[in-house]
C-alpha atoms as a PDB file:
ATOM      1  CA  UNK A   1    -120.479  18.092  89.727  1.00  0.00           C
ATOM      2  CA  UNK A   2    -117.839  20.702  88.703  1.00  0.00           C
ATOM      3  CA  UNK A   3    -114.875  21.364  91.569  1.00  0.00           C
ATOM      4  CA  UNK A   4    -115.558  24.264  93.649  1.00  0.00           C
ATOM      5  CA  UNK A   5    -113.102  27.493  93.117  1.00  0.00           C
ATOM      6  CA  UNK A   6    -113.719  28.861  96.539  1.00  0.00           C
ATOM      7  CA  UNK A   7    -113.396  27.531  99.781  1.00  0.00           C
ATOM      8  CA  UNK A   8    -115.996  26.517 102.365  1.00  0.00           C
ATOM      9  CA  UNK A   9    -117.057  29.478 104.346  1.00  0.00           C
ATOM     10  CA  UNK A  10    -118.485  28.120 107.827  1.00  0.00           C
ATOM     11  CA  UNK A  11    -120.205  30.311 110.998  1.00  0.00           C
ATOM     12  CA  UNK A  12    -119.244  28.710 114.416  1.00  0.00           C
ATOM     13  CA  UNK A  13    -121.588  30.421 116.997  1.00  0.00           C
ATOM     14  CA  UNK A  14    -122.451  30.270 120.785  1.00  0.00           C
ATOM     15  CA  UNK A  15    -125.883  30.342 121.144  1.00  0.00           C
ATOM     16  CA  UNK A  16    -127.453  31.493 124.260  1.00  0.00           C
ATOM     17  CA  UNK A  17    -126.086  31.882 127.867  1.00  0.00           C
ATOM     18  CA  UNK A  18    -123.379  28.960 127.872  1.00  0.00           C
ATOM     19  CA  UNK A  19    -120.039  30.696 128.303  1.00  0.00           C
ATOM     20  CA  UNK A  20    -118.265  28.056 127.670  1.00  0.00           C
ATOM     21  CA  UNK A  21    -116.232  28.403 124.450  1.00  0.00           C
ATOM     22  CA  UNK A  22    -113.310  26.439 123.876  1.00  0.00           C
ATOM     23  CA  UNK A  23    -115.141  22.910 121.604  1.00  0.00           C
ATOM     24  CA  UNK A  24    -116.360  25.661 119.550  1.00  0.00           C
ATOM     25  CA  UNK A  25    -112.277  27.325 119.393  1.00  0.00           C
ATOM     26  CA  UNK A  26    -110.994  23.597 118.671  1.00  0.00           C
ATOM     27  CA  UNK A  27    -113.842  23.239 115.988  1.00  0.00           C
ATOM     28  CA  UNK A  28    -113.071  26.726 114.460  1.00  0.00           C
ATOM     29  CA  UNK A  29    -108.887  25.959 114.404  1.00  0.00           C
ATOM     30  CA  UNK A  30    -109.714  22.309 112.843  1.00  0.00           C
ATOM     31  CA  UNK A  31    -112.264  23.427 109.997  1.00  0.00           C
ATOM     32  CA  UNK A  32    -109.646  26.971 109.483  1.00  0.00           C
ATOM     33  CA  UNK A  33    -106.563  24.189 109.371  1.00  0.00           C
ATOM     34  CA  UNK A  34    -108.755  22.152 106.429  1.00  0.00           C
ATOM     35  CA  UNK A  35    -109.137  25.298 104.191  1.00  0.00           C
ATOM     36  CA  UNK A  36    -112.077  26.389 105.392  1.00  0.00           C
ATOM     37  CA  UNK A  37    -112.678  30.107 105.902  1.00  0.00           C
ATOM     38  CA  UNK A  38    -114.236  30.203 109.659  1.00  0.00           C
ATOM     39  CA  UNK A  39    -116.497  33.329 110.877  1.00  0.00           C
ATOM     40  CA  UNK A  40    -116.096  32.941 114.477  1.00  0.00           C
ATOM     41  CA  UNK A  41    -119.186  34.673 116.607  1.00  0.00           C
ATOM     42  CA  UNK A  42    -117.955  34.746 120.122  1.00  0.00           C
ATOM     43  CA  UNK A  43    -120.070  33.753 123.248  1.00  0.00           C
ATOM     44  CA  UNK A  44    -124.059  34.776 124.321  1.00  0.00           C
ATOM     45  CA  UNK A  45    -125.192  34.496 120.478  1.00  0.00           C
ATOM     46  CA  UNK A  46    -129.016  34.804 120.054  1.00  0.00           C
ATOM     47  CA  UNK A  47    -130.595  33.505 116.998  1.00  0.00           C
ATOM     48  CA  UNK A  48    -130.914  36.616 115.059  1.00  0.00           C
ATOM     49  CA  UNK A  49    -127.335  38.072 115.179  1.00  0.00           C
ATOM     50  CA  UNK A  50    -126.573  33.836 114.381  1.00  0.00           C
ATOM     51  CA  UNK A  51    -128.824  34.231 111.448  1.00  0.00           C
ATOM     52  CA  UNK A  52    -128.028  37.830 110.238  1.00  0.00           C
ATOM     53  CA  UNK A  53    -124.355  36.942 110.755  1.00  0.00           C
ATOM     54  CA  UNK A  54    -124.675  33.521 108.242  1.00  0.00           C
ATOM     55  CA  UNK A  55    -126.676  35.796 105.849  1.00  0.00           C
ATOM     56  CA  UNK A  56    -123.945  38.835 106.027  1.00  0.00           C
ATOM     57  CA  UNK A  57    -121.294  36.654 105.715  1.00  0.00           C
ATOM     58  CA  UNK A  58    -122.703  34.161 102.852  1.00  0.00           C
ATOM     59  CA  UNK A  59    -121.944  31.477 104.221  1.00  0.00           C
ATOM     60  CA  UNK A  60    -122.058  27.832 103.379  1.00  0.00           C
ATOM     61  CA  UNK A  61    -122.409  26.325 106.964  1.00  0.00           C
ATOM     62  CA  UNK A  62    -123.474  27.376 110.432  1.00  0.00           C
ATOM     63  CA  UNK A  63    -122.048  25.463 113.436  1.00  0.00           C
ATOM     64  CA  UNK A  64    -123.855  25.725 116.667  1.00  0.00           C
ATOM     65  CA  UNK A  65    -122.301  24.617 120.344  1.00  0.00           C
ATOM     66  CA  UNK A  66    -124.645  24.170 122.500  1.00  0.00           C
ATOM     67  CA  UNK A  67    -123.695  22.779 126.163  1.00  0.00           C
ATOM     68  CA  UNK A  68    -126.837  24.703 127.865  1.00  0.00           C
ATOM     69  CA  UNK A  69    -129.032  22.187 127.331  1.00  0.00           C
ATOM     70  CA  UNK A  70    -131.289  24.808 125.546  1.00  0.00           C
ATOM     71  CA  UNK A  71    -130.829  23.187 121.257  1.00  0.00           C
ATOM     72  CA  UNK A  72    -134.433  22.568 121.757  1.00  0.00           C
ATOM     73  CA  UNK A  73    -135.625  26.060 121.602  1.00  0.00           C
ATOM     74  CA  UNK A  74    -131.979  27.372 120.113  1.00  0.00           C
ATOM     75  CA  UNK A  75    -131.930  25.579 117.261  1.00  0.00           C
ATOM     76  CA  UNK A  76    -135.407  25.500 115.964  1.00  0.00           C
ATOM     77  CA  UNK A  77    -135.923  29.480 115.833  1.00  0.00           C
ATOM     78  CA  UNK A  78    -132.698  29.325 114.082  1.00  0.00           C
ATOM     79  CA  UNK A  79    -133.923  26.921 111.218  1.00  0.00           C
ATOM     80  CA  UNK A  80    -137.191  28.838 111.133  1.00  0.00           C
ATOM     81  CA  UNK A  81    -135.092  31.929 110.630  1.00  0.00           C
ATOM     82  CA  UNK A  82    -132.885  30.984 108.069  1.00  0.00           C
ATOM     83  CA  UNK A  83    -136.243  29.632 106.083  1.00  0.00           C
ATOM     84  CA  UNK A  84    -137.657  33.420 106.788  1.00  0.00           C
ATOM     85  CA  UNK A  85    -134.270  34.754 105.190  1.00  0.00           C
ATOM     86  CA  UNK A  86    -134.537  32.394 102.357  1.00  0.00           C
ATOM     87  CA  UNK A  87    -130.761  31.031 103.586  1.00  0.00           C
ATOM     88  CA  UNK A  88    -132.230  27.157 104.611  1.00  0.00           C
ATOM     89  CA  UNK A  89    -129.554  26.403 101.832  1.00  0.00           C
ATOM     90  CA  UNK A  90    -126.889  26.408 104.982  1.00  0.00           C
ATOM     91  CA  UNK A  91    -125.929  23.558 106.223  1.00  0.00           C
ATOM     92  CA  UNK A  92    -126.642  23.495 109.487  1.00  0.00           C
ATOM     93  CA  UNK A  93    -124.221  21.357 111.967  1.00  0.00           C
ATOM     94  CA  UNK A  94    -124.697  20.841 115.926  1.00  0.00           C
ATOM     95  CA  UNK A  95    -122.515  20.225 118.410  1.00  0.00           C
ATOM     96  CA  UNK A  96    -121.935  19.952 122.079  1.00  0.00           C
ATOM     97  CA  UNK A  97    -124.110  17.775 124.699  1.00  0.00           C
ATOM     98  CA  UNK A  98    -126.869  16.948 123.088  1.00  0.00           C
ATOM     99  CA  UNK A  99    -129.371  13.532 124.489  1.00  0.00           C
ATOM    100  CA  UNK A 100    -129.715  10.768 122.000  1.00  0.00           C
ATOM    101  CA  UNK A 101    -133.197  11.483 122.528  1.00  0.00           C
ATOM    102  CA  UNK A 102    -133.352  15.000 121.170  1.00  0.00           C
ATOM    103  CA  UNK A 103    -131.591  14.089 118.211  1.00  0.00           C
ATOM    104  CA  UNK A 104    -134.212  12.784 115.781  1.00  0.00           C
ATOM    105  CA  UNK A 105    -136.301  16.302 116.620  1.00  0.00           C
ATOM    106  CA  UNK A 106    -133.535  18.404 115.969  1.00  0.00           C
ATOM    107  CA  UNK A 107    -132.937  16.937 112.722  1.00  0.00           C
ATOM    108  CA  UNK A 108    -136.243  17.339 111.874  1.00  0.00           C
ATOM    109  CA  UNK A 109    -135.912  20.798 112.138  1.00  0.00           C
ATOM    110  CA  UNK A 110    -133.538  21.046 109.914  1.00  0.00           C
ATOM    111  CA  UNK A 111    -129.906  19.664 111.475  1.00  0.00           C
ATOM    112  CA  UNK A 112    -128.224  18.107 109.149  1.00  0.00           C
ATOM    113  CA  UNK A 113    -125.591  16.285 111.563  1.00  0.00           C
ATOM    114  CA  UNK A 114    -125.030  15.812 115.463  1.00  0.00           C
ATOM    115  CA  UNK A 115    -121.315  16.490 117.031  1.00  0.00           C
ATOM    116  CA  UNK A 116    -120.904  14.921 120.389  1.00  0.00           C
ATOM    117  CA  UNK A 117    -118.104  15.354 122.254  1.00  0.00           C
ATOM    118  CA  UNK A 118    -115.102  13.128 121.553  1.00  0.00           C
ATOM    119  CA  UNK A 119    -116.084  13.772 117.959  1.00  0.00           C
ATOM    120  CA  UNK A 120    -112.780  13.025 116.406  1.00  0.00           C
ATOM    121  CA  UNK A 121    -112.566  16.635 114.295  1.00  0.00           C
ATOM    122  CA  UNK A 122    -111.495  15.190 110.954  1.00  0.00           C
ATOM    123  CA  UNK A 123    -115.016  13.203 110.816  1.00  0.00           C
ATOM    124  CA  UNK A 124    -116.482  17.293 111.073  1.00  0.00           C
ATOM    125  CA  UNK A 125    -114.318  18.474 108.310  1.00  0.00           C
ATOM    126  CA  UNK A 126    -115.258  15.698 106.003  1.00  0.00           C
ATOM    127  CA  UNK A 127    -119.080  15.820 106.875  1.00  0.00           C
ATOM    128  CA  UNK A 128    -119.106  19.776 105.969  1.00  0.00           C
ATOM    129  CA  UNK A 129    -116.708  18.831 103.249  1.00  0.00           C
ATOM    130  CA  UNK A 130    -119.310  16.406 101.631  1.00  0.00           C
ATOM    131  CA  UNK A 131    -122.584  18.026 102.368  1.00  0.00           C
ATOM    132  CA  UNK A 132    -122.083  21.696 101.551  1.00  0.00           C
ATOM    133  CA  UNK A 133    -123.766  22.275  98.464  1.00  0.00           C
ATOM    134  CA  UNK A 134    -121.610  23.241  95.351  1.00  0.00           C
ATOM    135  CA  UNK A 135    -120.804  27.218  94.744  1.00  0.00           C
ATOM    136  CA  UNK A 136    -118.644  27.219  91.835  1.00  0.00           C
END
């Protein structure tokens, strides 16, 4: 595979009615401080203007924080979305609190990894590093 000549462009949204923000700041400074061009989509996200952004932007990755409790109706019409846009070529990374029980469904859908807190942020970089797929 040929080195890639542009760096990794990543979404980090907010989904739904959580408001609060500052894993998904941390996560946005760590991926920015790794070369990584970060999109950053602010708080009270829905699906759509997460999708629409990821398209408009072309990017490589989509990060979701989710503390709500709500990734199991969040994160699904978000997958199904991206498939509708023809974009299921983004990676698509979770984080937040998520129950080891809700993990094997969400990946299902189309998560490729799960970010709990205490995450150490260099095992993020190198997951997003490794999985995006090639644009050169």
């Amino acid at each position: 595979m040929s080195e890639r000549t542009t760096p990794i462009r990543v979404l980090v949204a907010k989904p739904g009615l959580d408001g609060h923000d500052r894993g998904a700041k941390v996560i946005a400074r760590a991926l920015r401080d790794a070369g990584m061009e970060v999109i950053y989509t602010g708080l009270r996200q829905t699906p759509e203007m997460i999708v629409h952004a990821a398209v408009q932007e072309d990017v490589d990755c989509i990060g979701l924080s989710i503390l709500s409790g709500a990734h199991n109706a969040i994160v699904p019409r978000v997958t199904a979305l991206l498939r509708e846009r023809g974009a299921d070529d983004i990676l698509v990374v979770l984080g937040g609190t998520i129950p080891e029980q809700d993990a094997e469904g969400l990946k299902a859908q189309g998560v490729a990894a799960i970010f709990g807190p205490g995450t150490p942020l260099e095992k993020v970089v190198e997951f997003i590093r490794e999985n995006v797929k090639s644009r050169v």
